[in-house]
N, C-alpha and C. Protein backbone atom coordinates (compact mmCIF):
# COMPACT_ATOMS: atom_id res chain seq x y z
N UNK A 1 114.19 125.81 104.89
CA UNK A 1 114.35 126.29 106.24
C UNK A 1 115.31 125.35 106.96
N UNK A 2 116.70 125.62 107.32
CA UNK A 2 117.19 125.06 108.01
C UNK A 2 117.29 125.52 109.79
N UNK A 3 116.87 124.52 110.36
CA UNK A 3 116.95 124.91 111.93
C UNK A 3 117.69 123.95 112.83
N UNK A 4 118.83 124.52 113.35
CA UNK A 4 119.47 123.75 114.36
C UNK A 4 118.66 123.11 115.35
N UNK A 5 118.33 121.81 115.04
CA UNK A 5 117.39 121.43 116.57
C UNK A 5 118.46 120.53 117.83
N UNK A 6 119.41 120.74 117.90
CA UNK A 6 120.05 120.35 118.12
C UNK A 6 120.61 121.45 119.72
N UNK A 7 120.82 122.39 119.10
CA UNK A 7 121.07 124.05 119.94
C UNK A 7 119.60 124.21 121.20
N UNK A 8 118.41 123.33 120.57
CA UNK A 8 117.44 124.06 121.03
C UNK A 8 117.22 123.58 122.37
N UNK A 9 116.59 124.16 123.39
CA UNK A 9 115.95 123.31 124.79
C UNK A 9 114.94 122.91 124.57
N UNK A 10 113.78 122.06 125.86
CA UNK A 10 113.59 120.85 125.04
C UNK A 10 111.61 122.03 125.48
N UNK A 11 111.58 123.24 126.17
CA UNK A 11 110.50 124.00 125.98
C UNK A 11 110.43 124.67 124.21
N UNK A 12 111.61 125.01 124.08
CA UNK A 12 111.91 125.54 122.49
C UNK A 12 110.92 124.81 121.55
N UNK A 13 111.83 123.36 121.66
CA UNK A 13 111.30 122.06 120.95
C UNK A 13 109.17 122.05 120.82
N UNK A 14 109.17 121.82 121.94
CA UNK A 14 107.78 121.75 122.31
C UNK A 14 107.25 122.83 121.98
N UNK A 15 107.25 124.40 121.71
CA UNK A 15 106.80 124.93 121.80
C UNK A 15 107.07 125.30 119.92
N UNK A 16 107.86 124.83 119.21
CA UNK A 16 107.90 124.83 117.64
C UNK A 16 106.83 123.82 117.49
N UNK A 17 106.80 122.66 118.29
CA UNK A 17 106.07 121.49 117.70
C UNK A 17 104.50 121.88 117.88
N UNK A 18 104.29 122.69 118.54
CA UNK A 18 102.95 123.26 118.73
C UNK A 18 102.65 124.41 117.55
N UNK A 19 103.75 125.14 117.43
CA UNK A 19 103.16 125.54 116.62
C UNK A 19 102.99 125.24 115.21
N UNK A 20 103.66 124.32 114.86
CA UNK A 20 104.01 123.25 113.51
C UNK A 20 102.17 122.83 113.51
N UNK A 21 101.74 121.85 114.59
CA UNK A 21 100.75 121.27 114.58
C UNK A 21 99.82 121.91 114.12
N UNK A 22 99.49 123.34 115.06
CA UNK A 22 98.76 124.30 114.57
C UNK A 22 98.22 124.74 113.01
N UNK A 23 99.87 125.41 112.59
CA UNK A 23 99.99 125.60 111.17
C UNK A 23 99.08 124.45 110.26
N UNK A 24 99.55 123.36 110.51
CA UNK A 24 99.37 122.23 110.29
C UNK A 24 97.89 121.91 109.64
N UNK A 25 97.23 121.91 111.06
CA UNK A 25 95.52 121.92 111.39
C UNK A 25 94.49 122.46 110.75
N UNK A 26 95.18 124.18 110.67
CA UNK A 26 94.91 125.47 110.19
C UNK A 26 94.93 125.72 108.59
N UNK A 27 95.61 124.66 108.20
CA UNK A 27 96.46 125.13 106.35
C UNK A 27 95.46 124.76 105.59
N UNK A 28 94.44 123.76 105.46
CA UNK A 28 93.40 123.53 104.19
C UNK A 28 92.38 125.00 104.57
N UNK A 29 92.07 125.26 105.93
CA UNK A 29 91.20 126.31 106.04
C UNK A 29 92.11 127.99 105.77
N UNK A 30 93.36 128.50 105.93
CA UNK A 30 93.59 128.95 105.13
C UNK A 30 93.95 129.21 103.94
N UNK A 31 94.25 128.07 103.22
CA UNK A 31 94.00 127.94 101.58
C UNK A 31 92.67 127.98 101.56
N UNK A 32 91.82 127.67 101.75
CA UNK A 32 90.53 127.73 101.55
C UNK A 32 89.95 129.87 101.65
N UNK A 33 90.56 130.36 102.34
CA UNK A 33 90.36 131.31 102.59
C UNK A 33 90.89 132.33 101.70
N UNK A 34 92.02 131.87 101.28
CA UNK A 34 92.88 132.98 100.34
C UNK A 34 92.20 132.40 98.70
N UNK A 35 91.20 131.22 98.69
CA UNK A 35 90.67 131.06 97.51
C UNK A 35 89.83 132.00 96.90
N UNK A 36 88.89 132.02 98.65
CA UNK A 36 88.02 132.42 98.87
C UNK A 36 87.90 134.29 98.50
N UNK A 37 88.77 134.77 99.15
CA UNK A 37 89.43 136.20 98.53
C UNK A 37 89.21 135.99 97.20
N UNK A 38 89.96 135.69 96.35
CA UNK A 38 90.67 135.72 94.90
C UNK A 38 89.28 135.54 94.23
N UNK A 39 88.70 134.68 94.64
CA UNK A 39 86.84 134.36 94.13
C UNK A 39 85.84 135.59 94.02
N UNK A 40 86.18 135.78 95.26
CA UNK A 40 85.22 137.16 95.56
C UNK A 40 85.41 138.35 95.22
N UNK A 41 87.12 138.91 94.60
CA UNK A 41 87.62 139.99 93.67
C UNK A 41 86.97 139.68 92.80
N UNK A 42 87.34 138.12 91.95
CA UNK A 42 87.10 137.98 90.58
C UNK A 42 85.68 138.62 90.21
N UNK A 43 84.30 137.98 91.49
CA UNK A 43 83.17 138.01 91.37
C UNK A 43 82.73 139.72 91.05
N UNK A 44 83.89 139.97 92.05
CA UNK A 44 83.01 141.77 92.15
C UNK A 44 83.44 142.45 90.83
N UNK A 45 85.03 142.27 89.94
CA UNK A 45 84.64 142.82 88.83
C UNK A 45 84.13 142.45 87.69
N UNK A 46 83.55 141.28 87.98
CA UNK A 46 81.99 141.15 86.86
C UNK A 46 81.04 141.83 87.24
N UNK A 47 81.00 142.02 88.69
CA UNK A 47 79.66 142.94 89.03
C UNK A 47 78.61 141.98 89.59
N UNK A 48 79.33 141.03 89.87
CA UNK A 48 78.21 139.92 90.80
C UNK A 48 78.85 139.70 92.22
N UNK A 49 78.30 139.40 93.31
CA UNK A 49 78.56 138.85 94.74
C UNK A 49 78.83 137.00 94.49
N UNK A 50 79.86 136.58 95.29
CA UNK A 50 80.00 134.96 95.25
C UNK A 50 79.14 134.41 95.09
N UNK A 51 78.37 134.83 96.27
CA UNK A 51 77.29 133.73 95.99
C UNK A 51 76.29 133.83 95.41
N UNK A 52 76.40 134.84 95.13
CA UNK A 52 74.63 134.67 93.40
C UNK A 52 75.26 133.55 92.36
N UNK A 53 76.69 133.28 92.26
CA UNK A 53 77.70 132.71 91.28
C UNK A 53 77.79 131.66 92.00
N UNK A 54 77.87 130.91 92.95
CA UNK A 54 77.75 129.58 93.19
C UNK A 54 76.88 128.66 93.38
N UNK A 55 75.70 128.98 92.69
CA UNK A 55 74.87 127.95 93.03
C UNK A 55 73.72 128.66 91.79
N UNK A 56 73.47 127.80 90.86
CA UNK A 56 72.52 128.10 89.88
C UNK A 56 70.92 127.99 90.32
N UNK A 57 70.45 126.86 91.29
CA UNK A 57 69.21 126.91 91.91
C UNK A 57 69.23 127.62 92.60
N UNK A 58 67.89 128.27 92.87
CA UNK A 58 67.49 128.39 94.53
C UNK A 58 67.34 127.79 95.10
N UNK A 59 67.93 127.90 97.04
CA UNK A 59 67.89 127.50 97.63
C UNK A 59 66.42 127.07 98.01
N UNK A 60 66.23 125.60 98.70
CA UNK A 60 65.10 125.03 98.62
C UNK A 60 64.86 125.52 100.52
N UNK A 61 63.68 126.05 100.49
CA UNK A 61 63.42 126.23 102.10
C UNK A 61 62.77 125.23 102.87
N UNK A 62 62.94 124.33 103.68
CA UNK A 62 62.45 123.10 104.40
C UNK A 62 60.87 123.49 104.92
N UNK A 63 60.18 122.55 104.44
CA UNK A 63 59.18 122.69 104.50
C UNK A 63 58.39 121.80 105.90
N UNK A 64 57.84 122.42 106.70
CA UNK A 64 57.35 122.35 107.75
C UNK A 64 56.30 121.26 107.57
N UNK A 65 56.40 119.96 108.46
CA UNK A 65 55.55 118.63 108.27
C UNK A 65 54.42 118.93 109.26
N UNK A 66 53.35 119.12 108.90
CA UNK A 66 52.27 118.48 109.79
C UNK A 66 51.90 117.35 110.98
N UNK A 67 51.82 117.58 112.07
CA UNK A 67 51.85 116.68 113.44
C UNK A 67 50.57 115.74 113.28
N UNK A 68 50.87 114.21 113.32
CA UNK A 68 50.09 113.25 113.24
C UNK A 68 49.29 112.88 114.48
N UNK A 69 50.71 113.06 115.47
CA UNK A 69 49.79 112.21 116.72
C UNK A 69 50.37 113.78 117.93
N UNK A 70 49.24 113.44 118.68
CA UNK A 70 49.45 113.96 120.04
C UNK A 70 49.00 113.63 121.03
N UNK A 71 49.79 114.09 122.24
CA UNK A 71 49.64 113.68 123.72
C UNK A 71 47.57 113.40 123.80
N UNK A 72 47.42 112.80 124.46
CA UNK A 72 45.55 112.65 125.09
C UNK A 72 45.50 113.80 126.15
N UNK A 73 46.36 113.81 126.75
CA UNK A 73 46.30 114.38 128.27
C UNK A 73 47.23 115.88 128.37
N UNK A 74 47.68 115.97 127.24
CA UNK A 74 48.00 117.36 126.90
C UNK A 74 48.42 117.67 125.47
N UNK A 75 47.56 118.72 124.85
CA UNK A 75 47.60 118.73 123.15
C UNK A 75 48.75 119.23 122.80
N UNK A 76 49.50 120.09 123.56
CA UNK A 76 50.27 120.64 123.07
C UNK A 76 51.94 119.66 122.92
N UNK A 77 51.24 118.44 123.47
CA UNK A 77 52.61 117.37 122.98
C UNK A 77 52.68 116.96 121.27
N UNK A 78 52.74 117.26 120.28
CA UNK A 78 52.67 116.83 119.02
C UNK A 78 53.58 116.11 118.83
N UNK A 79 53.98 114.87 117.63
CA UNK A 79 54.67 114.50 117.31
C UNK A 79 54.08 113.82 115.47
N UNK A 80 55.05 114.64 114.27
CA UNK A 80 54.72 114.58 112.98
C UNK A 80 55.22 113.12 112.72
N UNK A 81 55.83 111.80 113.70
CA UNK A 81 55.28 110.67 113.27
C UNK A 81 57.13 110.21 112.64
N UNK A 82 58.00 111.39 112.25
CA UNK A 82 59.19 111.41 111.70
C UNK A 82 59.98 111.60 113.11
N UNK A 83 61.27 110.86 113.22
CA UNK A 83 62.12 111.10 113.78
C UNK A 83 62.14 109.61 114.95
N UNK A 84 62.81 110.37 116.23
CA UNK A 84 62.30 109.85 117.61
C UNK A 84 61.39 109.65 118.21
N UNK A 85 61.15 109.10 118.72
CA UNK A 85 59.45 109.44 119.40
C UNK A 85 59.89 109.65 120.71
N UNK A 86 58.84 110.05 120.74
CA UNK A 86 58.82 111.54 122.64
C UNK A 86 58.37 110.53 123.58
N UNK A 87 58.86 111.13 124.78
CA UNK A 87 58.32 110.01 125.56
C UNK A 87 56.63 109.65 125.65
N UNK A 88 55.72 110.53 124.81
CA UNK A 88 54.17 110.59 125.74
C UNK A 88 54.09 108.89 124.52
N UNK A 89 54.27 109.37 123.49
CA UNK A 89 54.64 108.15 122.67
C UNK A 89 54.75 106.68 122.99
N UNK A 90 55.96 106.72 123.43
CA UNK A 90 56.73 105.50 123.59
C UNK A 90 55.95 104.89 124.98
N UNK A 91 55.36 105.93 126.12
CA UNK A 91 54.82 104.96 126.98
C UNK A 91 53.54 104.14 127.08
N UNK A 92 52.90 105.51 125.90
CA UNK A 92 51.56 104.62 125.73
C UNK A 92 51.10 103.44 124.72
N UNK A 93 52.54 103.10 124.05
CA UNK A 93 53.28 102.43 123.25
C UNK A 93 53.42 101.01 124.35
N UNK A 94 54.20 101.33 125.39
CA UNK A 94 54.74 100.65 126.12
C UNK A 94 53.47 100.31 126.99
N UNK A 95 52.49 100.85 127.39
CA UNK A 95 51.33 100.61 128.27
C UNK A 95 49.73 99.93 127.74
N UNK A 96 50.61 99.61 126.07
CA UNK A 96 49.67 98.51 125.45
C UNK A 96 49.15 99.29 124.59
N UNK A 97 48.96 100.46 124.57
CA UNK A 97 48.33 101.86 123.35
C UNK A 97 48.88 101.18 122.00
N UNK A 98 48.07 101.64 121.07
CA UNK A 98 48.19 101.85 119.94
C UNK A 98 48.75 103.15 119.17
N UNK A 99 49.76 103.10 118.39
CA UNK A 99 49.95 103.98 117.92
C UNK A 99 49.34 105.02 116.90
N UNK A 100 47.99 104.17 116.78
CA UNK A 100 46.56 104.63 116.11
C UNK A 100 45.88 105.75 117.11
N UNK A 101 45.81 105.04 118.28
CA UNK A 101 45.10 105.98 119.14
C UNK A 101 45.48 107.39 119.27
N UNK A 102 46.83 107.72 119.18
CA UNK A 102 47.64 108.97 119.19
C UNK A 102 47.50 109.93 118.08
N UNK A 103 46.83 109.36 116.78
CA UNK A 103 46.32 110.06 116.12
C UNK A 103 45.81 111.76 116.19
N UNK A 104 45.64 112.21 115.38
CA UNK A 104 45.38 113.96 115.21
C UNK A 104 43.57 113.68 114.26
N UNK A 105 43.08 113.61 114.85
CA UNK A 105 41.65 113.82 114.31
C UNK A 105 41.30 114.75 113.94
């Protein structure tokens, strides 16, 4: 591609360089896309969908943890003990509590 940049004004300029960037930005996700095509022909004349063909396990479904401790002063505060801790937590934490006491009996 040869282009006179030389001829051009300087909105011209700016407005190639935008779209250069773009292209740019855009190019692994459309290669990725025109793979993605060519995959999914291939798949359909075997007679399978992509993704039954990409992945030999089943998908594992996240399994829901059981709540250890909760609020005293309102049950419906739970916390399964993983993560952050909530504020009912941290103050009775902070107000000399035990993190025993918060327990799920």
């Amino acid at each position: 591609m040869n282009a006179n940049f030389e001829n051009m004004s300087l909105d011209e300029l700016k407005s190639l360089k935008k779209d250069l960037d773009k292209a740019i930005d855009t190019y692994e996700n459309r290669k990725k896309a025109e793979a993605r095509k060519l995959l999914d022909e291939h798949a359909q004349k075997l007679g399978f969908k992509l993704e039954e063909l990409a992945t030999d396990k089943p998908m594992k479904s996240k399994k829901s943890v059981a709540s250890k401790y909760q609020n005293p002063s309102d049950a419906n505060q739970k916390w399964t003990g993983r993560g952050r801790k909530p504020k009912f937590v941290t103050e009775h934490l902070n107000n000399g509590g035990k993190l025993e006491d918060l327990l799920i009996r």
